[in-house]
Protein backbone atom coordinates (compact mmCIF):
# COMPACT_ATOMS: atom_id res chain seq x y z
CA UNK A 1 -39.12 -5.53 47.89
CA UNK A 2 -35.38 -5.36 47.28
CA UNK A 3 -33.45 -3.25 49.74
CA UNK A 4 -31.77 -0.08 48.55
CA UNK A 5 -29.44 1.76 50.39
CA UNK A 6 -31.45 4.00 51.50
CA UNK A 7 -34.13 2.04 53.21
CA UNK A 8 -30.87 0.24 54.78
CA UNK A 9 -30.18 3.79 56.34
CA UNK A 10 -33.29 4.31 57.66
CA UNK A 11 -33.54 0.48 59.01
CA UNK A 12 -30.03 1.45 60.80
CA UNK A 13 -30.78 4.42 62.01
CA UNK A 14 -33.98 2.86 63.59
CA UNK A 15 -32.07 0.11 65.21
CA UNK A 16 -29.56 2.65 66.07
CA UNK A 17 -32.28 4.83 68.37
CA UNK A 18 -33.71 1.57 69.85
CA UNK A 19 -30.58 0.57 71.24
CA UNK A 20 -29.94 3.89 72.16
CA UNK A 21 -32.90 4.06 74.30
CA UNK A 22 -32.09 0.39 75.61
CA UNK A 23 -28.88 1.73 76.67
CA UNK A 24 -29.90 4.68 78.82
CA UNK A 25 -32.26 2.12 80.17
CA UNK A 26 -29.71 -0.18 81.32
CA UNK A 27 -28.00 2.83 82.65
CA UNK A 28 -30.65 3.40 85.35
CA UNK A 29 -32.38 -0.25 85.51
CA UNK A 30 -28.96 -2.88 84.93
CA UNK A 31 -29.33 -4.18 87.86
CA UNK A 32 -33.15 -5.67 86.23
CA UNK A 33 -32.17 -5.74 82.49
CA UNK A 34 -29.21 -8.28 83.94
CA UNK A 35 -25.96 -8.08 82.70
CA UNK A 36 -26.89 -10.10 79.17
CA UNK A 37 -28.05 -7.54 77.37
CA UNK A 38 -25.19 -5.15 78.38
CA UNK A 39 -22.95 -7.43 77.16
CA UNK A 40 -24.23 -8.25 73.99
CA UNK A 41 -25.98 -4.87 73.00
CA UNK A 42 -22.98 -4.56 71.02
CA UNK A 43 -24.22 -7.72 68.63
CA UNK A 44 -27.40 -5.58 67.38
CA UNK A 45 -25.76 -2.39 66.66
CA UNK A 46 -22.33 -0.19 66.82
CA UNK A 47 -22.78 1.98 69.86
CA UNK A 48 -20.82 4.66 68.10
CA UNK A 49 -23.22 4.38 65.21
CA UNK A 50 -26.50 4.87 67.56
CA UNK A 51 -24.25 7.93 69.27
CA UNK A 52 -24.24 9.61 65.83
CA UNK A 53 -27.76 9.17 65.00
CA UNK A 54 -29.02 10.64 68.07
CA UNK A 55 -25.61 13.39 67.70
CA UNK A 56 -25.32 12.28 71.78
CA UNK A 57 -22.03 10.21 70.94
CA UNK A 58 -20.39 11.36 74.70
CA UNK A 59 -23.55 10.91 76.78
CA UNK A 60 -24.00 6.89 75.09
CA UNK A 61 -20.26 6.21 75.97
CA UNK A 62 -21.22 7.80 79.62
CA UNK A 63 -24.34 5.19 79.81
CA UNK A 64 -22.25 2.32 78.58
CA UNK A 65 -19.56 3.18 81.42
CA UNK A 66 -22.17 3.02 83.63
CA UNK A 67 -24.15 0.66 82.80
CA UNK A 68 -21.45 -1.65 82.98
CA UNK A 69 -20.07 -0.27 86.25
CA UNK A 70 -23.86 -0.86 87.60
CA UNK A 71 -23.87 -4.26 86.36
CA UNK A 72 -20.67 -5.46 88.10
CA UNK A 73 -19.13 -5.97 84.01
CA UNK A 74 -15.82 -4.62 83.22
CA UNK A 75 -13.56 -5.37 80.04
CA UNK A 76 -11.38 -8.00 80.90
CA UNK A 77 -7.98 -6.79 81.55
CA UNK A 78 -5.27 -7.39 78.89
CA UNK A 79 -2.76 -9.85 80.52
CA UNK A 80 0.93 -8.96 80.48
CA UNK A 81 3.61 -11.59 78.68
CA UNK A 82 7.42 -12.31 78.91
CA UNK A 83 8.69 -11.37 75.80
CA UNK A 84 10.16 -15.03 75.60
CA UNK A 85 7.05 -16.82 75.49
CA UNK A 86 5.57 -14.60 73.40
CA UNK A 87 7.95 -15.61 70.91
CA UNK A 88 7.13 -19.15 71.60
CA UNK A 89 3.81 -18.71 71.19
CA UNK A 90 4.28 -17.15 68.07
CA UNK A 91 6.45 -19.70 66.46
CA UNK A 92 4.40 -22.31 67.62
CA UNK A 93 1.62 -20.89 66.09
CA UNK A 94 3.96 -21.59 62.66
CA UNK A 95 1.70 -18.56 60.87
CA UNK A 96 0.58 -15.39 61.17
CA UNK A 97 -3.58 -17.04 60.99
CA UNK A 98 -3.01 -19.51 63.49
CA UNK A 99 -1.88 -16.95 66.48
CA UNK A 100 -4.45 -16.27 69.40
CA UNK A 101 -2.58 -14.34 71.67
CA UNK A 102 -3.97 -10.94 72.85
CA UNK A 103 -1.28 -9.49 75.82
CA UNK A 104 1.32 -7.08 76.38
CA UNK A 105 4.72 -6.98 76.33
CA UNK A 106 7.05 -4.28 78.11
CA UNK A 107 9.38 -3.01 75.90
CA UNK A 108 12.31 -0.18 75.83
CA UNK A 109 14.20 2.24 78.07
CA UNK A 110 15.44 0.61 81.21
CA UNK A 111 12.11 -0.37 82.65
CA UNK A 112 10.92 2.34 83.55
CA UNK A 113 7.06 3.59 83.59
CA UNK A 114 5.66 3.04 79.93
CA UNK A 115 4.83 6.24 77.71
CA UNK A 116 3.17 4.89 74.89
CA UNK A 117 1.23 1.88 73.95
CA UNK A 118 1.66 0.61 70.43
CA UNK A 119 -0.77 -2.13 68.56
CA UNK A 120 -0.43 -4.46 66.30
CA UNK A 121 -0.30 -8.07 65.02
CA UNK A 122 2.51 -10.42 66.17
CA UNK A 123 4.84 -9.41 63.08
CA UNK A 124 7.04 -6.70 62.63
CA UNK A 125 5.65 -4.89 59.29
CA UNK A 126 3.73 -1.67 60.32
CA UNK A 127 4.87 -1.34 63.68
CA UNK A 128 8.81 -1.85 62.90
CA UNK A 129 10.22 1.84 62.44
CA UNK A 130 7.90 3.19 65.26
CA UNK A 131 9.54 0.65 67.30
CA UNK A 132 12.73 1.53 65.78
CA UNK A 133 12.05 5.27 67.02
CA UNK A 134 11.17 4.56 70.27
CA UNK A 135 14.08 1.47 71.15
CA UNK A 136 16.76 4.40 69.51
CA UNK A 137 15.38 6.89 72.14
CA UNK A 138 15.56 4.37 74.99
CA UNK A 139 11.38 5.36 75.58
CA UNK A 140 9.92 2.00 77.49
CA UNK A 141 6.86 1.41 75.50
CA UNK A 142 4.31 -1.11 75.73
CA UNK A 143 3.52 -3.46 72.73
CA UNK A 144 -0.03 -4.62 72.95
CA UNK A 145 -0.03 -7.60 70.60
CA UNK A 146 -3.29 -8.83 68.72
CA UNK A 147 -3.27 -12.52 67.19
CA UNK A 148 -5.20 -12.83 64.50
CA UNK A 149 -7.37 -15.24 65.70
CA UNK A 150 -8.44 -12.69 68.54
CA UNK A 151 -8.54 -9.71 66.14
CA UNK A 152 -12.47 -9.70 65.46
CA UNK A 153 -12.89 -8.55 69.06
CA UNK A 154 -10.34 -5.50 68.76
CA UNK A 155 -10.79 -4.18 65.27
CA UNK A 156 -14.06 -2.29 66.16
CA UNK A 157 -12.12 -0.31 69.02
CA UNK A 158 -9.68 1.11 66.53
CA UNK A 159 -10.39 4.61 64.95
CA UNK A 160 -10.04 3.31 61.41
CA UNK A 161 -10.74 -0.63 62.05
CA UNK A 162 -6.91 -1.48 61.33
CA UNK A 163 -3.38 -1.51 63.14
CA UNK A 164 -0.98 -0.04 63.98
CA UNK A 165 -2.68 1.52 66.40
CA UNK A 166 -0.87 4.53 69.54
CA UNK A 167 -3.29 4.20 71.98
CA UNK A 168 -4.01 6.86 74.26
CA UNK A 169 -1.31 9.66 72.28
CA UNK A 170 -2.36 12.92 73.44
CA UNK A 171 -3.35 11.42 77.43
CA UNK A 172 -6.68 12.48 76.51
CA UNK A 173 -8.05 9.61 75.55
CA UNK A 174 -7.82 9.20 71.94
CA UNK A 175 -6.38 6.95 69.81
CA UNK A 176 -3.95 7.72 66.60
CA UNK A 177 -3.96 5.61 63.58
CA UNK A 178 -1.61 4.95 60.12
CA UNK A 179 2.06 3.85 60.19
CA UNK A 180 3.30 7.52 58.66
CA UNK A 181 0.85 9.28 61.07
CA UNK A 182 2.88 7.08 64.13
CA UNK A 183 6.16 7.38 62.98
CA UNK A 184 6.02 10.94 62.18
CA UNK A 185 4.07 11.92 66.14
CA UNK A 186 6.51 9.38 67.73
CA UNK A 187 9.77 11.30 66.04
CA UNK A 188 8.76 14.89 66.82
CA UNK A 189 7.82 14.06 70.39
CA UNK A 190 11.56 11.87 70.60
CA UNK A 191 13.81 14.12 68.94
CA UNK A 192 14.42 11.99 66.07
CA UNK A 193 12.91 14.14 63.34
CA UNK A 194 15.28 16.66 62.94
CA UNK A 195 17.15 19.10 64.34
CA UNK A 196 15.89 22.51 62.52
CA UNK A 197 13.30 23.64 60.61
CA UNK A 198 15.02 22.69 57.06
CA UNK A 199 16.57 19.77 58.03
CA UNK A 200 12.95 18.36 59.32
CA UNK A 201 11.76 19.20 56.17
CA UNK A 202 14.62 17.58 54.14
CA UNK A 203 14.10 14.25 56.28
CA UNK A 204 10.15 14.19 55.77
CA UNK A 205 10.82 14.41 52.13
CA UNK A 206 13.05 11.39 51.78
CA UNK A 207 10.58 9.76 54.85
CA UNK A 208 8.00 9.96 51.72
CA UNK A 209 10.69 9.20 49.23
CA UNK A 210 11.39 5.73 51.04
CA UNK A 211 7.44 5.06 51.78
CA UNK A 212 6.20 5.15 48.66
CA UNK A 213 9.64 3.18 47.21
CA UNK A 214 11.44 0.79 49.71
CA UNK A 215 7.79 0.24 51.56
CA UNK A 216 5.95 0.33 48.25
CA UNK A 217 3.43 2.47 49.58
CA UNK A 218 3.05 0.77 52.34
CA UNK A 219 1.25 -2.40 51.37
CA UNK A 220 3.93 -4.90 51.84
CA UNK A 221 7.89 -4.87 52.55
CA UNK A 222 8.15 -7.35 49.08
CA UNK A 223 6.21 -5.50 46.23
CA UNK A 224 6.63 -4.15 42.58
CA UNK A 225 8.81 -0.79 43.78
CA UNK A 226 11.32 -2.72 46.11
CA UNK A 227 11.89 -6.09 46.71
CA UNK A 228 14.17 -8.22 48.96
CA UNK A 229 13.55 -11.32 46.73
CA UNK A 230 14.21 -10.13 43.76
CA UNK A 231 17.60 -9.09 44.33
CA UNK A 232 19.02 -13.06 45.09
CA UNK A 233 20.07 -13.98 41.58
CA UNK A 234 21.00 -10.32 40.15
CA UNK A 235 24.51 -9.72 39.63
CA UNK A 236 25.86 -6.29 39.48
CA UNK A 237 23.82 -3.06 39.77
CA UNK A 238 21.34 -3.11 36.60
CA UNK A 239 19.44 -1.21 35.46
CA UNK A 240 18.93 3.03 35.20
CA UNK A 241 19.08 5.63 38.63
CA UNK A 242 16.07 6.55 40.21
CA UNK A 243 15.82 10.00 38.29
CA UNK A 244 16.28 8.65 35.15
CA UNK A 245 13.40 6.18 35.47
CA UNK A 246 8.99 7.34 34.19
CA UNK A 247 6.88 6.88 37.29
CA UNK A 248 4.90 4.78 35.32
CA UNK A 249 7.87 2.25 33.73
CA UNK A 250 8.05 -1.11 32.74
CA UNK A 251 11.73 -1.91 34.63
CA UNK A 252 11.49 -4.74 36.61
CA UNK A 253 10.98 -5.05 40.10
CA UNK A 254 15.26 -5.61 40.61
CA UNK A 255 15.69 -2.62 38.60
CA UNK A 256 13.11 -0.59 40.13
CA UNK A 257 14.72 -1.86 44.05
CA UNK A 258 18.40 -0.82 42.88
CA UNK A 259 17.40 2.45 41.23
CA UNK A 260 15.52 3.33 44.88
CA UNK A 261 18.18 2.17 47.08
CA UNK A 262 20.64 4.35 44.28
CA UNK A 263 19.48 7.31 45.74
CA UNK A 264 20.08 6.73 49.48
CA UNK A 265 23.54 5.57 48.14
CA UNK A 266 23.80 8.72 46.87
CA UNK A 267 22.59 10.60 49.78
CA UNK A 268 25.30 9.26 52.23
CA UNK A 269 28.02 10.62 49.48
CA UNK A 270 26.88 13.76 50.05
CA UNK A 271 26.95 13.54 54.41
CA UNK A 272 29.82 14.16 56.42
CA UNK A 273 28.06 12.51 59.42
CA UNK A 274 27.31 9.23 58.15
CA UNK A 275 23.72 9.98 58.35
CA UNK A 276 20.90 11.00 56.16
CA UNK A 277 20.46 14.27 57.04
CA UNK A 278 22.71 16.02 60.40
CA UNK A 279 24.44 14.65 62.73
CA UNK A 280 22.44 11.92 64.69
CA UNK A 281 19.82 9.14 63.38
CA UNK A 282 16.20 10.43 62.37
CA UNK A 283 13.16 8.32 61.54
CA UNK A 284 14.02 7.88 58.02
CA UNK A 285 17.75 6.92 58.72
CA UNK A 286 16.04 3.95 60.67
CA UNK A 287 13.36 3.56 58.25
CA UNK A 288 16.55 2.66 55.71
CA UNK A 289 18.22 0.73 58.21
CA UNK A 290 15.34 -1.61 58.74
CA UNK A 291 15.04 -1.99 54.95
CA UNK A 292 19.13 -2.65 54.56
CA UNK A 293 19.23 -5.38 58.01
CA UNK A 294 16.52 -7.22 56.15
CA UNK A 295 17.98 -7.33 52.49
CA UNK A 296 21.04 -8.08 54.43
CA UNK A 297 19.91 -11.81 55.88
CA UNK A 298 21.21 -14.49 54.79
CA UNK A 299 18.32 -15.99 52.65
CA UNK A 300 18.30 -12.63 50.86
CA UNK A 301 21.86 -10.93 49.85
CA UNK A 302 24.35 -10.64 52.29
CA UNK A 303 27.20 -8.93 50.42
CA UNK A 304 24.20 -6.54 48.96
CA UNK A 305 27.50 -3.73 49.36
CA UNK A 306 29.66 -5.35 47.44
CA UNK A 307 27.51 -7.15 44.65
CA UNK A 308 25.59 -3.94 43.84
CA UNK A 309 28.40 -0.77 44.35
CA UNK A 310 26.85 0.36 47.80
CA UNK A 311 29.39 1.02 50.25
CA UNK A 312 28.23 4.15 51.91
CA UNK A 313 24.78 1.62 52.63
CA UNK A 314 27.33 -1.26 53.72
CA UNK A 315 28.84 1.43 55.60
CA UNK A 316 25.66 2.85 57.38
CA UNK A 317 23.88 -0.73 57.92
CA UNK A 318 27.34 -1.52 60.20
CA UNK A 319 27.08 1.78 61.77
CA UNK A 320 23.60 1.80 62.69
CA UNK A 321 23.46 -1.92 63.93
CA UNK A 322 26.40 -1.07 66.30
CA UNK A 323 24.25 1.55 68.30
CA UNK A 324 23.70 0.37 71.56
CA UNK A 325 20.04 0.73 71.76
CA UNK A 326 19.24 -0.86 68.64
CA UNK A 327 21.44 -3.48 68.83
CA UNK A 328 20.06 -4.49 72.25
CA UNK A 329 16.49 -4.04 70.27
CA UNK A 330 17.82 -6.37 67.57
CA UNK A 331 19.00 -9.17 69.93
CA UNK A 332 15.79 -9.02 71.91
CA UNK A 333 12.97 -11.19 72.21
CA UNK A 334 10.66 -8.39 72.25
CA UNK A 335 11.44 -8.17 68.66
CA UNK A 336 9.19 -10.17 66.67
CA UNK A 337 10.15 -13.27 63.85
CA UNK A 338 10.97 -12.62 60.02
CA UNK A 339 7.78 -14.31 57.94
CA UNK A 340 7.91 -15.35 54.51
CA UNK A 341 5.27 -14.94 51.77
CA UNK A 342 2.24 -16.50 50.19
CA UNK A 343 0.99 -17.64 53.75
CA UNK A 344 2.82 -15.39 56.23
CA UNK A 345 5.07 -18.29 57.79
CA UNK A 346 7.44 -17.36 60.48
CA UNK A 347 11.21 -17.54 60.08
CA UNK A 348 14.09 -17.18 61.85
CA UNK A 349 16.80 -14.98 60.83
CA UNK A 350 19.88 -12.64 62.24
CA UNK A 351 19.36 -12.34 66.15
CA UNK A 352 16.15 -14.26 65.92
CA UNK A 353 16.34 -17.59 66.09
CA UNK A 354 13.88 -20.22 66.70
CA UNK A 355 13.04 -20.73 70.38
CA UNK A 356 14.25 -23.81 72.00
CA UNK A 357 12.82 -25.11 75.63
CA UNK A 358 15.83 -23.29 77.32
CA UNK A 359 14.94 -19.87 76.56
């Protein structure tokens, strides 16, 4: 007989209750059961999946904690890492499907106790403007960092099996997923998502502006609405403005990145403050100067300001990089290396050099 999905549902839900009923089991009898089948009860079915089926989801994750406590099994803890030999590791791990790692690395503020936990892969990516936020705010922060090679046994624990990933936000337990969902929590809780009503508004607007543009969407920081790479050999700002363009269009992918950066060129012209929007740095003012430090290295184009007719982004890319937090951020080894696509090789580029044996 050939499966169909529905007889799949039914075999899953079956398997589901079993293992439900094995778990509140082990919950009274682990000491008998043996600590085996505690530890691999995970291999026959997803614990939150037999929680749903039996609508007990809080009383199974109560019998897992203490079937495990009976047992004498805990999780093992995740080991904390100087920020130097992370980088090592990382480099010597040449690209991004090579690294192992799975530890922690304190990051921000002046030491102090950590607020937040943030995960993600050994690459910057996702995770680099809520970084951004909290580094700017001087918030010490906690970068949990998953190598790829050790991601199969973390991507079940997060809410929507991908990174970046706040642990623990609200100090209730749960877990909050998606870059814009991150960066958005982290600025309103930091004070970097602006100052008023309006002006919060005005900065989520070009926040979603520069998402779906200079982080095309969010699927890569090199794609068919911006790209670094595609800007080496042009000469000269080509091409129409931003407004002028059809969503749908068939400019090319230089045209498209100078039309998008056009309009944050245009947006400092209108500011008094150097900034975006009012008088300090928001989410999306680092959001842009992420974007500009990268297009900015040396393998990409430099004198971007000058080739192209952007001072005011010259302008803010020298201002930004010159605030103390960030530029401390920037010189770290916290940070993690440039990569280069197909094959997600690690670089090294401005404040990020290669490790040597002396550092």
């Amino acid at each position: 007989m050939v499966p169909t999905l529905k007889s799949a549902k039914l075999h899953r839900v079956s398997v589901a209750g079993i293992c439900a009923l094995i778990l509140c089991l082990a919950s009274k009898h682990a000491t008998w059961l043996g600590e085996p089948l505690v530890q691999h009860i995970g291999g026959f079915c997803n614990v939150d999946h037999a929680a749903r089926c039996i609508r007990t989801r809080p009383l199974i994750r109560g019998v897992v904690t203490r079937a495990s406590q009976n047992s004498g099994i805990h999780p093992p803890p995740i080991p904390f890492m100087d920020a130097a030999e992370m980088r090592r590791e990382v480099y010597a791990a040449h690209n991004l499907w090579n690294t192992s790692m799975h530890a922690i690395i304190k990051c921000g503020g002046d030491g102090g106790e950590a607020r937040y936990r943030l995960v993600y892969m050994p690459m910057r990516n996702r995770c680099e403007i809520p970084r951004l936020i909290m580094e700017e705010a001087g918030c010490p922060y906690e970068l949990e960092v998953v190598g790829f090679q050790a991601w199969g046994s973390v991507k079940s624990s997060m809410p929507l099996g991908k990174v970046p990933v706040l642990r623990n936000f609200d100090g209730a337990g749960n877990d909050l997923a998606q870059e814009t969902s991150i960066t958005r929590f982290l600025a309103q809780q930091l004070g970097l998502a602006g100052s008023s009503e309006f002006e919060r508004a005005s900065v989520d607007m070009l926040y979603q502006f520069f998402f779906d543009t200079l982080r095309n969407g969010g699927l890569t920081h090199d794609g068919e609405h911006y790209s670094a790479t595609s800007l080496r050999d042009v000469h000269g700002r080509v091409g129409p403005t931003y407004q002028e363009m059809r969503r749908v269009n068939n400019f090319t992918r230089a045209e498209r990145s100078l039309a998008a950066l056009g309009v944050f060129e245009d947006r400092l012209g209108k500011s008094d403050t150097g900034f975006l929007f009012g008088k300090s740095p928001t989410y999306v003012d680092l959001g842009l100067f992420n974007i500009l430090f990268e297009l900015a290295e040396e393998d990409h184009v430099p004198d971007f300001a000058e080739r192209f007719g952007f001072p005011n982004l010259g302008q803010f890319l020298n201002k930004m990089e010159q605030r103390p937090n960030l530029q401390q951020y920037m010189q770290s080894n916290s940070r993690m290396p440039r990569y280069v696509r197909p094959g997600y090789i690690y670089c090294p580029g401005k404040y990020s050099p290669a490790p040597t044996s002396s550092i």
